[in-house]
PDB file of N, CA and C in Angstrom:
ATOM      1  N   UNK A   1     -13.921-137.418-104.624  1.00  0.00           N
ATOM      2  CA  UNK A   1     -13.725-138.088-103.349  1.00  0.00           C
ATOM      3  C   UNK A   1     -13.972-137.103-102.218  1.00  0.00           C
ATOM      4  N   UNK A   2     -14.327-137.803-101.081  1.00  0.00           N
ATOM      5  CA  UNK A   2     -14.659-136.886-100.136  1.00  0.00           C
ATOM      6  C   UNK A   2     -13.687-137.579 -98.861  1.00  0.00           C
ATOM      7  N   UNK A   3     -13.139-136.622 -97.991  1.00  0.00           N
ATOM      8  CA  UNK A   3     -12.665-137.052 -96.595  1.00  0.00           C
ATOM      9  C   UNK A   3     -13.500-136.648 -95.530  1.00  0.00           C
ATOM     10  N   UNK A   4     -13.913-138.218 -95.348  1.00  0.00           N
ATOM     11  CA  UNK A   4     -14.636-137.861 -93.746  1.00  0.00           C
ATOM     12  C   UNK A   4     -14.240-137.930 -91.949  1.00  0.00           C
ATOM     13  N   UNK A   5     -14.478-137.213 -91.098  1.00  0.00           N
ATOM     14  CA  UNK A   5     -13.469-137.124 -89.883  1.00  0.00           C
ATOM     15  C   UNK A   5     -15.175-137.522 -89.004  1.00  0.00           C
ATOM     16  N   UNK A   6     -14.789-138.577 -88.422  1.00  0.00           N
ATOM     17  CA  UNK A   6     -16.225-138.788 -87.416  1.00  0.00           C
ATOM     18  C   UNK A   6     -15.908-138.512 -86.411  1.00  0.00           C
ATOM     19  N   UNK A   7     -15.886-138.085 -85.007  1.00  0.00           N
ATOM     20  CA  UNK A   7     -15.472-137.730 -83.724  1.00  0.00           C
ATOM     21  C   UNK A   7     -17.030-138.326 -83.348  1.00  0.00           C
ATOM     22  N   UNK A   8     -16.205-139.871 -82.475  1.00  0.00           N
ATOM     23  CA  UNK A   8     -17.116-140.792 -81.961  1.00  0.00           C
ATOM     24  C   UNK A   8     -16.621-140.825 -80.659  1.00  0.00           C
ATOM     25  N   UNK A   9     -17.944-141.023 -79.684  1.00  0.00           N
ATOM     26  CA  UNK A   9     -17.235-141.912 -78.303  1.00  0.00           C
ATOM     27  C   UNK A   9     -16.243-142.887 -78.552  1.00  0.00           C
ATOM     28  N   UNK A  10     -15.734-143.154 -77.343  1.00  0.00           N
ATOM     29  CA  UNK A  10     -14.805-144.107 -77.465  1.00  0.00           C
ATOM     30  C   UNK A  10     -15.491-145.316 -77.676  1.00  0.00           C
ATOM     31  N   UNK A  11     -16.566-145.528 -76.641  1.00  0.00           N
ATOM     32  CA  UNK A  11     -16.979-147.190 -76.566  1.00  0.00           C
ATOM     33  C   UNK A  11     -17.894-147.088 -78.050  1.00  0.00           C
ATOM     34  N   UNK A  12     -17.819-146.290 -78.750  1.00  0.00           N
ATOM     35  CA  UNK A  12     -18.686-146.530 -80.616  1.00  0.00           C
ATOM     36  C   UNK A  12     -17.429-146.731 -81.330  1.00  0.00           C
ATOM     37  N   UNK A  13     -16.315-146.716 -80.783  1.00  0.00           N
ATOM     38  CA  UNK A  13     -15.122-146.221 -81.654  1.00  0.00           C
ATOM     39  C   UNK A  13     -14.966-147.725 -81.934  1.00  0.00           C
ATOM     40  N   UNK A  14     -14.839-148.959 -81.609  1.00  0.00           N
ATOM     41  CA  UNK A  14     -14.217-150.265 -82.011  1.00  0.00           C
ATOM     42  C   UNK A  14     -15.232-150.258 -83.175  1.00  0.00           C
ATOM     43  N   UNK A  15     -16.781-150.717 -82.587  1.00  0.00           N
ATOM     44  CA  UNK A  15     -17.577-151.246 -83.308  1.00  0.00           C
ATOM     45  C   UNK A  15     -17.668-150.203 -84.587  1.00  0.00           C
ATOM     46  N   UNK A  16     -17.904-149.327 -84.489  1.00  0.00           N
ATOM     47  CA  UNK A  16     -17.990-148.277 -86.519  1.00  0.00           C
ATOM     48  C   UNK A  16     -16.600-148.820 -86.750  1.00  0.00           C
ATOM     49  N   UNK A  17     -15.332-148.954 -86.791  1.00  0.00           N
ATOM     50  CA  UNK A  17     -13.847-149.338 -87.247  1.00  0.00           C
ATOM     51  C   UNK A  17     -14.490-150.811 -87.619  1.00  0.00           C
ATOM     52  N   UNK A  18     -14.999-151.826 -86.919  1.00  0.00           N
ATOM     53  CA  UNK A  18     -15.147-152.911 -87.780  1.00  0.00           C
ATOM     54  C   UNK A  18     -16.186-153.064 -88.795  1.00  0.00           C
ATOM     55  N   UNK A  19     -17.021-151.868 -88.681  1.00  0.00           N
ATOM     56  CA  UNK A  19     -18.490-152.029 -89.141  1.00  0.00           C
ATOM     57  C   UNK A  19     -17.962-151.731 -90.689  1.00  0.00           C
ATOM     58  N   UNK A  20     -17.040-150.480 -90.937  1.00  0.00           N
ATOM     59  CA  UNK A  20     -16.633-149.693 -91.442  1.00  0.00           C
ATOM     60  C   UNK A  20     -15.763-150.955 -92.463  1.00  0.00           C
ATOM     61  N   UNK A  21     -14.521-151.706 -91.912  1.00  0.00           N
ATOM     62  CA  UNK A  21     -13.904-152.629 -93.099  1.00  0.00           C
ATOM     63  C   UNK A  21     -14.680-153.757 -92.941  1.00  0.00           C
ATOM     64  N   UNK A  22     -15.403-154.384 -92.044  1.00  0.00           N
ATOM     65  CA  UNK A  22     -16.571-155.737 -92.895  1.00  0.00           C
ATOM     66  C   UNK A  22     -17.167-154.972 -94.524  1.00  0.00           C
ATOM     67  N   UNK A  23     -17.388-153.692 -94.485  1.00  0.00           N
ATOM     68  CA  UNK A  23     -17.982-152.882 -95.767  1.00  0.00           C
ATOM     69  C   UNK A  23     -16.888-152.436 -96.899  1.00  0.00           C
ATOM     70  N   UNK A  24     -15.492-153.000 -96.321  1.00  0.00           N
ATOM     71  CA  UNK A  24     -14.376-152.178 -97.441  1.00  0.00           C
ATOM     72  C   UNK A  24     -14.063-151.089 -97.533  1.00  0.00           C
ATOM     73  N   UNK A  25     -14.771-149.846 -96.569  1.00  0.00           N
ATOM     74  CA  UNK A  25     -13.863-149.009 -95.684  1.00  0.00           C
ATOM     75  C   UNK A  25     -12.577-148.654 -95.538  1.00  0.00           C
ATOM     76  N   UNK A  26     -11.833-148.789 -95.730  1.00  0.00           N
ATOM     77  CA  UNK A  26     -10.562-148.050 -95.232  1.00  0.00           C
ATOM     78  C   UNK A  26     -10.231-146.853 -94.470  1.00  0.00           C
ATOM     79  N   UNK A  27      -9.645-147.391 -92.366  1.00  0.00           N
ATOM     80  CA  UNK A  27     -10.076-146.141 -92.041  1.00  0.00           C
ATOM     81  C   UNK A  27      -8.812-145.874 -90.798  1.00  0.00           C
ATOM     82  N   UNK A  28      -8.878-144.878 -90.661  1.00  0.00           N
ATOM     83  CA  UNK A  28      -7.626-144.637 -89.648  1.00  0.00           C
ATOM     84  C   UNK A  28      -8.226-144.052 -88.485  1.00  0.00           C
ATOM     85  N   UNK A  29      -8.017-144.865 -87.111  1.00  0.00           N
ATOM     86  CA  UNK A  29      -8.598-144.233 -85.938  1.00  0.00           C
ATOM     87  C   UNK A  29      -7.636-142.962 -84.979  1.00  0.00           C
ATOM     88  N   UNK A  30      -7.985-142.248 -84.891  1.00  0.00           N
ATOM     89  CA  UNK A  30      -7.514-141.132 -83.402  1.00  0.00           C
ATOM     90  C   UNK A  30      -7.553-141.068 -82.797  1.00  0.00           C
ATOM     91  N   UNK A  31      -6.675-141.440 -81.092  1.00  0.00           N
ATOM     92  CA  UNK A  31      -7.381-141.213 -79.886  1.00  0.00           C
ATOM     93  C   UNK A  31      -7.270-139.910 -79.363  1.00  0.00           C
ATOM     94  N   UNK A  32      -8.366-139.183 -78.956  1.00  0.00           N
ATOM     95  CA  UNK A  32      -8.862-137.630 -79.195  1.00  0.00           C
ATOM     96  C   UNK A  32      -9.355-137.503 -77.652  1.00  0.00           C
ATOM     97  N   UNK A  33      -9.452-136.180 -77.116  1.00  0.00           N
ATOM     98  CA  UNK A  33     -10.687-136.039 -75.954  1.00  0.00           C
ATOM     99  C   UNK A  33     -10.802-134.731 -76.312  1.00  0.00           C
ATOM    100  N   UNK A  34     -11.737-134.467 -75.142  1.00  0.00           N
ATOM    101  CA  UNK A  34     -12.238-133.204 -75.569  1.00  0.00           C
ATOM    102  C   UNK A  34     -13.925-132.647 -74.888  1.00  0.00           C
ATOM    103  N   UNK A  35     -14.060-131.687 -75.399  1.00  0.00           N
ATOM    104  CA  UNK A  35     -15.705-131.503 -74.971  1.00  0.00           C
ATOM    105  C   UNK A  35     -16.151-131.154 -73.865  1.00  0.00           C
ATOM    106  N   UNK A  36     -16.755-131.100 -73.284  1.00  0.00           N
ATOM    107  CA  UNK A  36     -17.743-130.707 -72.128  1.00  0.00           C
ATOM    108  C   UNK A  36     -17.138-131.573 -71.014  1.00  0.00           C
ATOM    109  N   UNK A  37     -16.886-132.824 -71.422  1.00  0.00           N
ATOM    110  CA  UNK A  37     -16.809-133.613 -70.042  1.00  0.00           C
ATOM    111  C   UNK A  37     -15.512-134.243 -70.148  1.00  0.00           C
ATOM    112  N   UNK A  38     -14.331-133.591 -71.521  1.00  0.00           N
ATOM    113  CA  UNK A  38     -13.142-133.894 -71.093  1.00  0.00           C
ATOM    114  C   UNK A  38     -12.640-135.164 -71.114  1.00  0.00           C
ATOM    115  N   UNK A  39     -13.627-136.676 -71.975  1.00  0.00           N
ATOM    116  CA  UNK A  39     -13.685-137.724 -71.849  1.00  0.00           C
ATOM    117  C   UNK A  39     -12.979-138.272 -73.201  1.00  0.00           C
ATOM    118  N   UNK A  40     -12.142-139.232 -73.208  1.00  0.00           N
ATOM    119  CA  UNK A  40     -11.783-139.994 -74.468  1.00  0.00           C
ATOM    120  C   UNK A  40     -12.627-140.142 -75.199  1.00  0.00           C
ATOM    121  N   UNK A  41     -12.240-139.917 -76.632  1.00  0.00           N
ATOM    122  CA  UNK A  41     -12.871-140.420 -77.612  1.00  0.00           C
ATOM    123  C   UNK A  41     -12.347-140.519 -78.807  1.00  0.00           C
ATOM    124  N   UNK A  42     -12.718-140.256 -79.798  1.00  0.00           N
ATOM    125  CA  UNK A  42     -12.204-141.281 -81.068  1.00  0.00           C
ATOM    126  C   UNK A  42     -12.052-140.253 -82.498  1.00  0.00           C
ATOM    127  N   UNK A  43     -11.217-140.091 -83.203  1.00  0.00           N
ATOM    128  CA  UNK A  43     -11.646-139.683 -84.506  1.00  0.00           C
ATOM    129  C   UNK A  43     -10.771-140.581 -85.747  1.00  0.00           C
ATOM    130  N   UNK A  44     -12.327-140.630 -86.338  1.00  0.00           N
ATOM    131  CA  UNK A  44     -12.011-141.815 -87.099  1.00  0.00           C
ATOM    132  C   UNK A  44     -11.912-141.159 -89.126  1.00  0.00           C
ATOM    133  N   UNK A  45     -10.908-140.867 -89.228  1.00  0.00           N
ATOM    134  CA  UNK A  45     -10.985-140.612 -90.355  1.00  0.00           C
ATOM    135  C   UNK A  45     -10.490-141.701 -91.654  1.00  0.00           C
ATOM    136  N   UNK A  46     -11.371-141.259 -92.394  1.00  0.00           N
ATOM    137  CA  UNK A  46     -11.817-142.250 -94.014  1.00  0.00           C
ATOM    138  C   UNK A  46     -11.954-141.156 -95.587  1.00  0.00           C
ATOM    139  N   UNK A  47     -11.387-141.649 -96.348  1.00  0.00           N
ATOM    140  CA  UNK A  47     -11.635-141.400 -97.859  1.00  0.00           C
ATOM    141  C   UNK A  47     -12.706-142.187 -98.594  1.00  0.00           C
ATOM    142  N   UNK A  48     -13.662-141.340 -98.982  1.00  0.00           N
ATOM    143  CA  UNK A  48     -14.449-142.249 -99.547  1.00  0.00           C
ATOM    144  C   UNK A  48     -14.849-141.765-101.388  1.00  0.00           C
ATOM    145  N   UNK A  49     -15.251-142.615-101.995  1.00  0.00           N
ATOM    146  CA  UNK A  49     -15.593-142.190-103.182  1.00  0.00           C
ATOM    147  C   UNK A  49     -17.162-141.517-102.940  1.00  0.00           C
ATOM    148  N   UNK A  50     -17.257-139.965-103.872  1.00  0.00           N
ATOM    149  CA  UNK A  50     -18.621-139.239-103.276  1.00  0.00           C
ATOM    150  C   UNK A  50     -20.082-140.488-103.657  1.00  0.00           C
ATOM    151  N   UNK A  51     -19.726-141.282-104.678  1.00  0.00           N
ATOM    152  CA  UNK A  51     -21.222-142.738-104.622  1.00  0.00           C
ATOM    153  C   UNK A  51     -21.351-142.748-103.333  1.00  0.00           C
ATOM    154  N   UNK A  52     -20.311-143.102-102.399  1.00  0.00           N
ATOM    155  CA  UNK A  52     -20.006-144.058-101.244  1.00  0.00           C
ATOM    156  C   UNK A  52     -20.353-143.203 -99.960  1.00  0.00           C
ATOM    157  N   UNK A  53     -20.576-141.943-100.381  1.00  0.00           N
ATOM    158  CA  UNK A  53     -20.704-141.029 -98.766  1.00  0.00           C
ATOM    159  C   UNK A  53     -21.697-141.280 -98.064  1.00  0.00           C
ATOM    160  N   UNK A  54     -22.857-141.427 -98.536  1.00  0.00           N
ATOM    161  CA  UNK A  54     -23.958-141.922 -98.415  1.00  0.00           C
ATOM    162  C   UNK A  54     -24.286-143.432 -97.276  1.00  0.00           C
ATOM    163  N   UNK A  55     -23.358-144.294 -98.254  1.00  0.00           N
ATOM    164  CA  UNK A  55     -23.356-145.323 -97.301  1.00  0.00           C
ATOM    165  C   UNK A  55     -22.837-145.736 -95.975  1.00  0.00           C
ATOM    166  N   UNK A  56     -21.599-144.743 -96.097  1.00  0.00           N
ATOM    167  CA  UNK A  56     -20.457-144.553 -94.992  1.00  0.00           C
ATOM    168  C   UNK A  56     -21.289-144.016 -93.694  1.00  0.00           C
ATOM    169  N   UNK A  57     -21.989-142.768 -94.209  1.00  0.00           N
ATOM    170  CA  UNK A  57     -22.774-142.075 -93.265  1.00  0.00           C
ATOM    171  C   UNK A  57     -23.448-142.831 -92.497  1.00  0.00           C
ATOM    172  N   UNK A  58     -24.134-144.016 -93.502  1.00  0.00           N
ATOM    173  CA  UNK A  58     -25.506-145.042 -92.891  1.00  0.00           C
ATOM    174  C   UNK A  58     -25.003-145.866 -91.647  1.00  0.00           C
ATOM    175  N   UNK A  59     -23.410-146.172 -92.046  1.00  0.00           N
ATOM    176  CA  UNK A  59     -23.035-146.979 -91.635  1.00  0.00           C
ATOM    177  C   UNK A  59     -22.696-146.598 -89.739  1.00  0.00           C
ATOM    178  N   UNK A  60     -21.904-145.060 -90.109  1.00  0.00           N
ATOM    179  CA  UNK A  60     -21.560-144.090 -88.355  1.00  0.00           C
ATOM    180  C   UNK A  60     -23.186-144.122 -87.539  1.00  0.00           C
ATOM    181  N   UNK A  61     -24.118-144.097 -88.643  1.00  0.00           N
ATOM    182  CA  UNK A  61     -25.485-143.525 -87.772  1.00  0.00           C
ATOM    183  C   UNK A  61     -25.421-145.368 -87.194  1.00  0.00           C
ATOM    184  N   UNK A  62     -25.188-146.503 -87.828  1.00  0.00           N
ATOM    185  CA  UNK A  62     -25.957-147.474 -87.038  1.00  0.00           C
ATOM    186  C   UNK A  62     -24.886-147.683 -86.115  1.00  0.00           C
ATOM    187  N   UNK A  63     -23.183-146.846 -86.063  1.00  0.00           N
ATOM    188  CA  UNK A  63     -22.790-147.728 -85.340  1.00  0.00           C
ATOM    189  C   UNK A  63     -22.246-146.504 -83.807  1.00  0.00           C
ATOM    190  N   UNK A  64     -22.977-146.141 -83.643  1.00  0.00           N
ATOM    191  CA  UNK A  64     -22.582-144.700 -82.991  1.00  0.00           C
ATOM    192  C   UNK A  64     -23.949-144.119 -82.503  1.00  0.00           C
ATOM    193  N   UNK A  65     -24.258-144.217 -81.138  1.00  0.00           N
ATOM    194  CA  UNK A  65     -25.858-143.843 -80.611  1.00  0.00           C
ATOM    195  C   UNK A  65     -25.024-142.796 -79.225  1.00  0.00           C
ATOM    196  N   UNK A  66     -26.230-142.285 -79.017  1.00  0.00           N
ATOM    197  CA  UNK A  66     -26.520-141.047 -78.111  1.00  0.00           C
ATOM    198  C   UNK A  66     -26.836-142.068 -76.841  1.00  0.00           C
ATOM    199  N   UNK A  67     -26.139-141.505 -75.889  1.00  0.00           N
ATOM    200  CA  UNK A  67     -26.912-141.810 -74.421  1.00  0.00           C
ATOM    201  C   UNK A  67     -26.919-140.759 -73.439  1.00  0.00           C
ATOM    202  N   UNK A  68     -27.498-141.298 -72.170  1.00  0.00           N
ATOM    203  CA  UNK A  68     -27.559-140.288 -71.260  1.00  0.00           C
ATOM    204  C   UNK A  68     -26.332-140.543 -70.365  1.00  0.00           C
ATOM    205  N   UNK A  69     -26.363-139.540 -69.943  1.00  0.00           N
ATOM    206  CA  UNK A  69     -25.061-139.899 -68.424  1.00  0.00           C
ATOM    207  C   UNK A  69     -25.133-138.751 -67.353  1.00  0.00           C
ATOM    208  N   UNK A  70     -24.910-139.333 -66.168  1.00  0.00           N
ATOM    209  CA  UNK A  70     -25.091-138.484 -64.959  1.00  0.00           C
ATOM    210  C   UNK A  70     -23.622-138.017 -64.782  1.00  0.00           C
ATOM    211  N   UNK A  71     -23.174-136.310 -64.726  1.00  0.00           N
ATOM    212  CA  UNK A  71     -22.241-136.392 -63.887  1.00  0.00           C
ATOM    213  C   UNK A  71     -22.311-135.613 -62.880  1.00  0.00           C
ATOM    214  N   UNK A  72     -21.186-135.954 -61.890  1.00  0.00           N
ATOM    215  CA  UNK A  72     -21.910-135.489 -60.427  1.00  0.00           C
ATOM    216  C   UNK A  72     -20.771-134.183 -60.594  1.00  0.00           C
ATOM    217  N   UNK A  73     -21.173-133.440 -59.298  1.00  0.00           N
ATOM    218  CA  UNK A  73     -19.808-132.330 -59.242  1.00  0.00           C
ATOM    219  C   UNK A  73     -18.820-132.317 -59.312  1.00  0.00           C
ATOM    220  N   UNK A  74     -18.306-131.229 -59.621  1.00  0.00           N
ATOM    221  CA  UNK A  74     -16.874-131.018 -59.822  1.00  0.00           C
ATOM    222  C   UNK A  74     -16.280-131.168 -58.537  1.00  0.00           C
ATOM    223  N   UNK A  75     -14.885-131.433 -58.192  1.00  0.00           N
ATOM    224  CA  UNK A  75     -14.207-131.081 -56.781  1.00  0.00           C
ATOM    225  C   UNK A  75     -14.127-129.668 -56.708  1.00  0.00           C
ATOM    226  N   UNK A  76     -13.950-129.030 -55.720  1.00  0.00           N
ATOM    227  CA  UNK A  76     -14.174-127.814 -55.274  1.00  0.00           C
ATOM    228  C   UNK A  76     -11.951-127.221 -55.787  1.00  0.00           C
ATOM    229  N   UNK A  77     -11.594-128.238 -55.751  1.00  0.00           N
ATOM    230  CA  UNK A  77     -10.312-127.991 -56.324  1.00  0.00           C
ATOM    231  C   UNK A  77     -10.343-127.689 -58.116  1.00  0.00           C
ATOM    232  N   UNK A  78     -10.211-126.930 -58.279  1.00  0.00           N
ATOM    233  CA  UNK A  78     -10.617-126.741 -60.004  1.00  0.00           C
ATOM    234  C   UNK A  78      -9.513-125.810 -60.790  1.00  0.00           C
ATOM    235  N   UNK A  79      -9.409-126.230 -61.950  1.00  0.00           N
ATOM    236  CA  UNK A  79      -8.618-125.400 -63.336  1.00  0.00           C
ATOM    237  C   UNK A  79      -9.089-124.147 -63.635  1.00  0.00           C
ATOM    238  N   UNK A  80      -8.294-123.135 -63.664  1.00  0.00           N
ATOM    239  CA  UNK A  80      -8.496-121.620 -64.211  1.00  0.00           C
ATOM    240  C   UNK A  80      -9.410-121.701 -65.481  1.00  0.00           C
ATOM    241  N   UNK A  81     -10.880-121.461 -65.729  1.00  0.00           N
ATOM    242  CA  UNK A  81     -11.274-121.460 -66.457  1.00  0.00           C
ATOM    243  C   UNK A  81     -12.591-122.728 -66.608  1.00  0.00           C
ATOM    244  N   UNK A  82     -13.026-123.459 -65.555  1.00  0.00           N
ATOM    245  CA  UNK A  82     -13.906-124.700 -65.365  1.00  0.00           C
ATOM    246  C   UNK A  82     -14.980-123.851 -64.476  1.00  0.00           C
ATOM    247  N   UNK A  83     -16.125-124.526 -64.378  1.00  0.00           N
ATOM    248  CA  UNK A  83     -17.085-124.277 -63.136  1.00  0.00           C
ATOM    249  C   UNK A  83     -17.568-125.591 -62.515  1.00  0.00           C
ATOM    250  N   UNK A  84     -17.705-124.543 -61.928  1.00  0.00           N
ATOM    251  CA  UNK A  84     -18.254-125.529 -60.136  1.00  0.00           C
ATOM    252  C   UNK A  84     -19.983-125.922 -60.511  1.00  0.00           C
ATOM    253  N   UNK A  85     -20.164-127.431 -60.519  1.00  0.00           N
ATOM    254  CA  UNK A  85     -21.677-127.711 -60.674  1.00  0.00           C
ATOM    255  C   UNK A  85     -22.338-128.157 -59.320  1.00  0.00           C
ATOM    256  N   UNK A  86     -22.925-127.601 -58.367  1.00  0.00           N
ATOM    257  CA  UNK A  86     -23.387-128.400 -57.492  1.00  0.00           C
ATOM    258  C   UNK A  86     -23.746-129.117 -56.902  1.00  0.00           C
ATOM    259  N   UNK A  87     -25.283-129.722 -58.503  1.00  0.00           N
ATOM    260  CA  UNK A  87     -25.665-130.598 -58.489  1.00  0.00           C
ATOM    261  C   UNK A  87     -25.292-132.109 -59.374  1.00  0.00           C
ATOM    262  N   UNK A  88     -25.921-132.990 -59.124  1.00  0.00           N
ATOM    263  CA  UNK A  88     -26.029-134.186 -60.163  1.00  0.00           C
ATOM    264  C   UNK A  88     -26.491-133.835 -61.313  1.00  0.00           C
ATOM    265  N   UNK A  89     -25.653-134.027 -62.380  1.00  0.00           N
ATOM    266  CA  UNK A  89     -26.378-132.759 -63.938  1.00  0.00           C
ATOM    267  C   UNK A  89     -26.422-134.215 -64.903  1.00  0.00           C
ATOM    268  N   UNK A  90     -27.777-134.594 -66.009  1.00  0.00           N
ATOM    269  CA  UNK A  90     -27.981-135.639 -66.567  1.00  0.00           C
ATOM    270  C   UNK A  90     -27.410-135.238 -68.425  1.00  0.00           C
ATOM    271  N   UNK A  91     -26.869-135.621 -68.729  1.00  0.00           N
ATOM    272  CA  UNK A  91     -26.421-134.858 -70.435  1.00  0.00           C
ATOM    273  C   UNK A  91     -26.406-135.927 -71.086  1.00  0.00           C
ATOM    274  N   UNK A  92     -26.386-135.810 -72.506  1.00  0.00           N
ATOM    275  CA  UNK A  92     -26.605-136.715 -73.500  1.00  0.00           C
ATOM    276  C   UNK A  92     -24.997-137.046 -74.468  1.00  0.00           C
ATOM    277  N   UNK A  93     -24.311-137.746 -74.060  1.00  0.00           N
ATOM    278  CA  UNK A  93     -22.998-138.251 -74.871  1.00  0.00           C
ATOM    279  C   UNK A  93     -23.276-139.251 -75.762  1.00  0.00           C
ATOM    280  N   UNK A  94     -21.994-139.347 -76.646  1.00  0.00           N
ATOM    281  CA  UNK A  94     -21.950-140.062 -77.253  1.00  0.00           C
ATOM    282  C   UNK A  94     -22.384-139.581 -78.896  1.00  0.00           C
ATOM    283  N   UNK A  95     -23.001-141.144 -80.297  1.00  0.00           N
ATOM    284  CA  UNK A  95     -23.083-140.178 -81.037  1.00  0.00           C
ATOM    285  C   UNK A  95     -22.187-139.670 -82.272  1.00  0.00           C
ATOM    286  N   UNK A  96     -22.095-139.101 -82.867  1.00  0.00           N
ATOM    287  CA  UNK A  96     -20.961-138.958 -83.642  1.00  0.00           C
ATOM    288  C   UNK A  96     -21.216-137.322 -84.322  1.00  0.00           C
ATOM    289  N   UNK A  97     -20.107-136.795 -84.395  1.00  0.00           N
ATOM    290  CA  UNK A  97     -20.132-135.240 -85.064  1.00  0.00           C
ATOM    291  C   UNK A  97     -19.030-135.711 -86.686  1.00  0.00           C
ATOM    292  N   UNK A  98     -19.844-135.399 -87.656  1.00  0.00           N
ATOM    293  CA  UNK A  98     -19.260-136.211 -88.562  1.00  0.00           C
ATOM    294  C   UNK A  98     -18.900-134.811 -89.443  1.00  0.00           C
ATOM    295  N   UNK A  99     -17.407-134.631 -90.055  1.00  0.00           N
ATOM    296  CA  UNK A  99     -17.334-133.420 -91.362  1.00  0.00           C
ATOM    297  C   UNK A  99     -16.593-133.664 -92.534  1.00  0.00           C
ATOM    298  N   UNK A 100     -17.888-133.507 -93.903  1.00  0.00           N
ATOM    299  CA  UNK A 100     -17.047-134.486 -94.561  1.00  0.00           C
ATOM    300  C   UNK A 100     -16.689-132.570 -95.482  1.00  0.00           C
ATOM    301  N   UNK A 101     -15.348-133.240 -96.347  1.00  0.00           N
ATOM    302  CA  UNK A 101     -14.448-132.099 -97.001  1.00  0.00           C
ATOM    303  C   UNK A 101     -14.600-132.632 -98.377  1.00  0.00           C
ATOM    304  N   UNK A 102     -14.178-132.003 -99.106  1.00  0.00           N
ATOM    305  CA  UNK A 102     -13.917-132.858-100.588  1.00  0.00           C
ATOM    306  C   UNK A 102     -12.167-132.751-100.348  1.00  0.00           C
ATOM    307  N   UNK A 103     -11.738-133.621-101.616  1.00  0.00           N
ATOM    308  CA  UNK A 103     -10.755-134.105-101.479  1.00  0.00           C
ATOM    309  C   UNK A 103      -9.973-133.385-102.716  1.00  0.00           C
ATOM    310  N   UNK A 104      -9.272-132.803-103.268  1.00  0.00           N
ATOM    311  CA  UNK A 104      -8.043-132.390-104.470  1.00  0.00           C
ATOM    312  C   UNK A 104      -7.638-133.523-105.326  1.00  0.00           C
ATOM    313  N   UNK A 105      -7.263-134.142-104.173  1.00  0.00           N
ATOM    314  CA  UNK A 105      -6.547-135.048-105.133  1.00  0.00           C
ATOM    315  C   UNK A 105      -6.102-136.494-103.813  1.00  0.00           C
ATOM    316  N   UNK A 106      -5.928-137.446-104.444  1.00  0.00           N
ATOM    317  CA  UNK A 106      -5.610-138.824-103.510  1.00  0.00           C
ATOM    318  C   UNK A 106      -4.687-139.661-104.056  1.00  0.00           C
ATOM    319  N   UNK A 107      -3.771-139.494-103.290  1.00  0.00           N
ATOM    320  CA  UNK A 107      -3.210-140.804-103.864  1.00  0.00           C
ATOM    321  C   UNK A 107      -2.924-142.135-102.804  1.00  0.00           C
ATOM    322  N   UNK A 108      -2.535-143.593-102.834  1.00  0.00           N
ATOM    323  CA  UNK A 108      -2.569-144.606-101.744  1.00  0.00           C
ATOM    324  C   UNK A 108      -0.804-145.065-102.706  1.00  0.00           C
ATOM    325  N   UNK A 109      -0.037-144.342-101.477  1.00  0.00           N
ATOM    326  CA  UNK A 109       1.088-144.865-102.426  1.00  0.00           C
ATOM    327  C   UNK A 109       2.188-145.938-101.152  1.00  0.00           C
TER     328      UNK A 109
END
């Protein structure tokens, strides 16, 4: 068995959770932030049998996409340790960072 931890956007986070038990899935969501832009998001962890990793995977790639997003500057008021962006900066969110582990042992008690 393998345990997988997906760290999804938020707005991918409903749709992979249903995509995930319409398929028999079994999965437990996280509300997480983090990252570059400090934004909610999701970690969705699942046990899967190693047949099944494969499909699970297929399943985060269709339900979890990359986009673009503009963010504008920071306020000039800022946290010990942030920088100051001047401009309008365009970055790519979203997506999923997926790590799967093997598992010891499982039990569903």
């Amino acid at each position: 068995m393998k345990l997988l931890f997906a760290i999804v956007h938020a707005e991918d986070a409903g749709v992979l959770v249903d995509a995930l038990l319409d398929r028999e899935f079994r999965t437990t969501r996280l509300q997480s932030s983090g990252g570059f832009l400090k934004q909610s998001n999701a970690t969705i962890v699942l046990a899967v049998e190693d047949a099944k990793v494969e499909e699970a995977l297929g399943i985060i790639r269709e339900s979890c996409h990359s986009r673009s997003q503009v963010v504008n500057p920071m306020p000039p008021i800022m946290e010990p340790g942030e920088f100051f962006m001047p401009f309008p900066l365009e970055v790519e969110v979203g997506g999923a960072t997926v790590f799967v582990l093997p598992i010891e042992r499982f039990e569903r008690i």
